[in-house]
Protein backbone atom coordinates (compact mmCIF):
# COMPACT_ATOMS: atom_id res chain seq x y z
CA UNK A 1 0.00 0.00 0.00
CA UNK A 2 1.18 3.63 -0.72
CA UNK A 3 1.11 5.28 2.06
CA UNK A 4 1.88 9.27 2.23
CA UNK A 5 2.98 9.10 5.54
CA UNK A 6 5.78 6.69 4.92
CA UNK A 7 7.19 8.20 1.85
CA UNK A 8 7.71 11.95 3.87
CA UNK A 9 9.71 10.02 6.16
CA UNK A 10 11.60 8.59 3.89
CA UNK A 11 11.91 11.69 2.07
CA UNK A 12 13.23 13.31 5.32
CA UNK A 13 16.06 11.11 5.50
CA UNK A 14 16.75 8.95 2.55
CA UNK A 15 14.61 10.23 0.14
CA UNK A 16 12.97 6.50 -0.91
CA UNK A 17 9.88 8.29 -1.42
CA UNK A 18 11.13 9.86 -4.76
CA UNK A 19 11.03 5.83 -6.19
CA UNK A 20 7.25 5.84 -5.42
CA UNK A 21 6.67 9.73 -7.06
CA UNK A 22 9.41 8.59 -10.20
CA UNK A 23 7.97 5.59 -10.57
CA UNK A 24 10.45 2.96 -10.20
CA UNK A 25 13.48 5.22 -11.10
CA UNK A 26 16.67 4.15 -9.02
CA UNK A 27 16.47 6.43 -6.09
CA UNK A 28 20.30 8.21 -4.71
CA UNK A 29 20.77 8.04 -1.52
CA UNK A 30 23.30 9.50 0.51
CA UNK A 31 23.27 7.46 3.11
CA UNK A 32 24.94 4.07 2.13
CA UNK A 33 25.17 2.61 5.94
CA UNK A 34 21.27 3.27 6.51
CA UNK A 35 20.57 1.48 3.01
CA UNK A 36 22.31 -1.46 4.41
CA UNK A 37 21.21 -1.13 8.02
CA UNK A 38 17.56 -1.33 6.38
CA UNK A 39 18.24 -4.68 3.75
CA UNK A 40 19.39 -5.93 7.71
CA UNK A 41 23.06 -6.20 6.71
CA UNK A 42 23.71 -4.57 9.74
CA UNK A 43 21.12 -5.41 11.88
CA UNK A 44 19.43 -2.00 12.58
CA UNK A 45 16.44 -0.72 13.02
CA UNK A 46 15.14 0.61 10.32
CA UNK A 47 11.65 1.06 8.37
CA UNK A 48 9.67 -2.23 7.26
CA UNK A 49 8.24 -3.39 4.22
CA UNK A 50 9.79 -0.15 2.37
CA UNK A 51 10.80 -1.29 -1.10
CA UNK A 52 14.26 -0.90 -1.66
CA UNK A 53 15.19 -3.15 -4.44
CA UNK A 54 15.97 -0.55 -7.01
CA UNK A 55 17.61 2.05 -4.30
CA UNK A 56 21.67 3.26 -4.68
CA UNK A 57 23.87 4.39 -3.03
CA UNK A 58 25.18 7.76 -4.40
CA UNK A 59 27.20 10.54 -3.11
CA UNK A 60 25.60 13.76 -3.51
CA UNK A 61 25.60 15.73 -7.05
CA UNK A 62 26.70 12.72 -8.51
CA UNK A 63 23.57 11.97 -10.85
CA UNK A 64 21.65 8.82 -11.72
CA UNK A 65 19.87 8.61 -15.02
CA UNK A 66 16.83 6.85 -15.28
CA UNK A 67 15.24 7.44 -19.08
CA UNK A 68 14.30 10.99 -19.07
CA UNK A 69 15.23 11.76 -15.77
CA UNK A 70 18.53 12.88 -14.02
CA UNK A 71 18.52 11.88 -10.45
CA UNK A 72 21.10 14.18 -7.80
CA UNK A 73 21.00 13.86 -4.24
CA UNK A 74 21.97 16.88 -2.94
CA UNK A 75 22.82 17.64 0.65
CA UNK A 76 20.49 19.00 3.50
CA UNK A 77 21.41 20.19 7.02
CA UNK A 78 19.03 18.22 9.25
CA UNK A 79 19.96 15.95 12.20
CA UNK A 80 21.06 12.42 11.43
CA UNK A 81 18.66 10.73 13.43
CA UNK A 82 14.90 10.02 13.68
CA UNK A 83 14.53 8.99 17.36
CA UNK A 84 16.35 6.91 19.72
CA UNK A 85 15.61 3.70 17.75
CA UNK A 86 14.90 5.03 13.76
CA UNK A 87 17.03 5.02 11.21
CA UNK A 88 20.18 7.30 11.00
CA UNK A 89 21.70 8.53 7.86
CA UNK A 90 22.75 11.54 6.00
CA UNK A 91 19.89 13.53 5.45
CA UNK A 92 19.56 14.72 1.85
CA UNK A 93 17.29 16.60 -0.67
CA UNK A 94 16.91 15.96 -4.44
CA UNK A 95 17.18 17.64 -7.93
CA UNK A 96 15.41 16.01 -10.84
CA UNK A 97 16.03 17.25 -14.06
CA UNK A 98 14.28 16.51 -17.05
CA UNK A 99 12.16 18.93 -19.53
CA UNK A 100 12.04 20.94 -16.16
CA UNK A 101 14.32 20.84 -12.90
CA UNK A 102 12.88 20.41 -9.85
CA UNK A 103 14.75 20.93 -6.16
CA UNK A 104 12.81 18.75 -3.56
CA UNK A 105 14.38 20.04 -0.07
CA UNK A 106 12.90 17.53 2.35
CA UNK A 107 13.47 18.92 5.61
CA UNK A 108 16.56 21.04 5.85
CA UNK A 109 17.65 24.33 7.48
CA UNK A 110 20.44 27.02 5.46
CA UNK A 111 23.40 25.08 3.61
CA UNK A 112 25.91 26.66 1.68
CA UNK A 113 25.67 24.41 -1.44
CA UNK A 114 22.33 26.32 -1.68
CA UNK A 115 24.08 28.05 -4.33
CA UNK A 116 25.26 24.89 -6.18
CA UNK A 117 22.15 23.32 -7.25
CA UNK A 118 22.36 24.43 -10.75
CA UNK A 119 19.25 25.00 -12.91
CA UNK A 120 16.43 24.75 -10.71
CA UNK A 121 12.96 25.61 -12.82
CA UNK A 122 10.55 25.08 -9.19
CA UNK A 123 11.72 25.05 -5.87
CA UNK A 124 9.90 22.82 -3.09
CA UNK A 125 10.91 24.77 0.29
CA UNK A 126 9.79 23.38 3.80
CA UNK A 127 8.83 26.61 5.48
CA UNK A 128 7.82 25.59 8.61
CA UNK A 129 6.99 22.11 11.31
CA UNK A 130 4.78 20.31 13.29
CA UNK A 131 4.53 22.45 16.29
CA UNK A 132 4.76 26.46 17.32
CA UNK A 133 8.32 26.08 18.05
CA UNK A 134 11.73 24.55 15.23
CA UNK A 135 14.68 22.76 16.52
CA UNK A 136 17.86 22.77 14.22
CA UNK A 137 17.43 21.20 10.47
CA UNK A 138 14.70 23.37 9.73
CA UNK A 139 13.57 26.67 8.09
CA UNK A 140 10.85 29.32 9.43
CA UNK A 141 9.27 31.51 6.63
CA UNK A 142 12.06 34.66 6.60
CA UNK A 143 14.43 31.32 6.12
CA UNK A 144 12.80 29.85 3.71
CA UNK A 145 12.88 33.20 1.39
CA UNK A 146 16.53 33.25 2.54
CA UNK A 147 17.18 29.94 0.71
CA UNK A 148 14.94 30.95 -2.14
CA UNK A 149 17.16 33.86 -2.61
CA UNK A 150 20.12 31.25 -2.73
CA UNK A 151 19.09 28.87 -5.08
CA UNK A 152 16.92 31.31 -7.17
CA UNK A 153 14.47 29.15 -8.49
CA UNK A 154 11.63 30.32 -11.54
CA UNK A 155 9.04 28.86 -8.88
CA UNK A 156 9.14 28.29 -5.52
CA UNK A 157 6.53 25.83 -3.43
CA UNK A 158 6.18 26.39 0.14
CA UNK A 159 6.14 22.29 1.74
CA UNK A 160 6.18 21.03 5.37
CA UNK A 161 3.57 23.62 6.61
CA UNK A 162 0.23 22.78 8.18
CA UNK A 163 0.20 18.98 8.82
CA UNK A 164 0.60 18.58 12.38
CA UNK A 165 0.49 19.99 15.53
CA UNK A 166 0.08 18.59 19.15
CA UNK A 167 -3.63 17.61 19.90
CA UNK A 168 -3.55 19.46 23.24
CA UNK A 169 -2.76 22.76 21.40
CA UNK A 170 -6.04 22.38 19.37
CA UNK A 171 -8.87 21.56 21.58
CA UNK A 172 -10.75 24.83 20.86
CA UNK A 173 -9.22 25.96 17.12
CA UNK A 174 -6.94 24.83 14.57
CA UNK A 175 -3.63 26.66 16.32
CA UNK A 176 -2.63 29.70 13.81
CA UNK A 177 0.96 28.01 13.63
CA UNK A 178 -0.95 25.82 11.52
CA UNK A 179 -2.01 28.63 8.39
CA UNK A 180 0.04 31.41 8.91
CA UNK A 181 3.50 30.59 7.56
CA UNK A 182 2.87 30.06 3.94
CA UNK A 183 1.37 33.89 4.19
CA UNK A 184 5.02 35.14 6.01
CA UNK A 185 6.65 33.10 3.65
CA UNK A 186 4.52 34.94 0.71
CA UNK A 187 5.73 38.49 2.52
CA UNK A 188 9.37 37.10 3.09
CA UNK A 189 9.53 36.43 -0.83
CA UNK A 190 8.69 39.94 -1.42
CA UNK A 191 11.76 41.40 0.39
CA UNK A 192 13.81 38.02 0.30
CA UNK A 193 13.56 37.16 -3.66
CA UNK A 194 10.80 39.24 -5.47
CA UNK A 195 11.57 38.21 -8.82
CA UNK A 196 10.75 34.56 -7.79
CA UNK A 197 7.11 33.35 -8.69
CA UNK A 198 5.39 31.79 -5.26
CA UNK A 199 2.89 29.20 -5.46
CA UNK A 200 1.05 28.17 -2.37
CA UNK A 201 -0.86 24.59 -2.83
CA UNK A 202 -3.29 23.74 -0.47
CA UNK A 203 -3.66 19.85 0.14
CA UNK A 204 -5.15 18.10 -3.03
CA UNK A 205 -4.39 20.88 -5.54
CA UNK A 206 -2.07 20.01 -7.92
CA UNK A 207 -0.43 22.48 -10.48
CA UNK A 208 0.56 21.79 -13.97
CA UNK A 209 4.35 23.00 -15.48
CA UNK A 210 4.16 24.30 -18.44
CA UNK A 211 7.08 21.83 -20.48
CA UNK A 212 6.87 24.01 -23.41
């Protein structure tokens, strides 16, 4: 079964969930020890019944080509580690080029290889988390525009915004955490990178690139 959920995860961290959006395009991972750990080579503990077969190891900007596609894991400041018993590995984001490039961030704070991502046509930018507060490995809204500004997409997509927050915090209303940072991301973009189209997609609504 596909299940969302699973594939963010795996985007977080080793990006698996880009085999189940590409298809069954060879996916590059950073994070050669965690691909083991989670075949059981090593005996860790990593995440079951995820489909690995067709997953590589790859060091990041070094591309795999998969028909039309070109595959590049690119790096991503996050922390290594997904609890005190999930899977640890190199967190990394993704550039898939094909008629149009597209930089997939996962969940990632500043880097400086921001500004070595090449052509990027549309920018997917986590903005935000899962609570009113962010730890390390992750970008508010002014950040977000920051890294824009860095990569200087011809679209940006605000991502990681509005999923969860803790159930205590919204007894009475939806906590405003929860709406508000795609708008401060929309006003960041004005200051941060105003040449930069900004597309905000609410869940289900898809948009279509013009390949042209």
């Amino acid at each position: 079964m596909d299940d969302p959920g699973r594939r963010e995860f795996l985007g977080n961290l080793m990006s698996a969930g880009a085999v189940a959006a590409l298809g069954r395009a060879p996916a590059a991972s950073a994070a050669e020890p965690a691909v083991r750990r989670r075949h059981g080579e090593q005996g860790g503990h990593g995440v079951a019944h995820a489909d690995l077969a067709d997953m590589v190891a790859q060091p990041p900007f070094q591309p795999v080509v998969q028909h039309a596609l070109e595959i590049r894991a690119v790096p991503a400041e996050h922390d290594r580690t997904r609890g005190p018993f999930g899977a640890s590995a190199d967190p990394v984001g993704y550039v898939v080029s094909g008629s149009k490039s597209v930089y997939f961030a996962g969940d990632t704070d500043l880097f400086d290889e921001m500004t070595e991502l090449g052509q990027v046509d549309v920018a997917l930018v986590p903005i935000s988390g899962w609570g009113p507060g962010l730890g390390t490995g992750h970008l508010d809204p002014p950040r977000a525009a920051e890294a824009v500004s860095r990569i200087r997409p011809g679209l940006a997509i605000p991502i990681h915004w509005g999923t969860y927050f803790p159930i205590h915090l919204g007894l009475r209303r939806v906590p405003s955490f929860v709406d508000v940072p795609p708008l401060e991301f929309v006003a960041a973009m004005r200051e941060a990178a105003p040449d930069v189209t900004v597309r905000v997609l609410r869940p289900g609504e898809a948009l279509e690139l013009d390949t042209a």
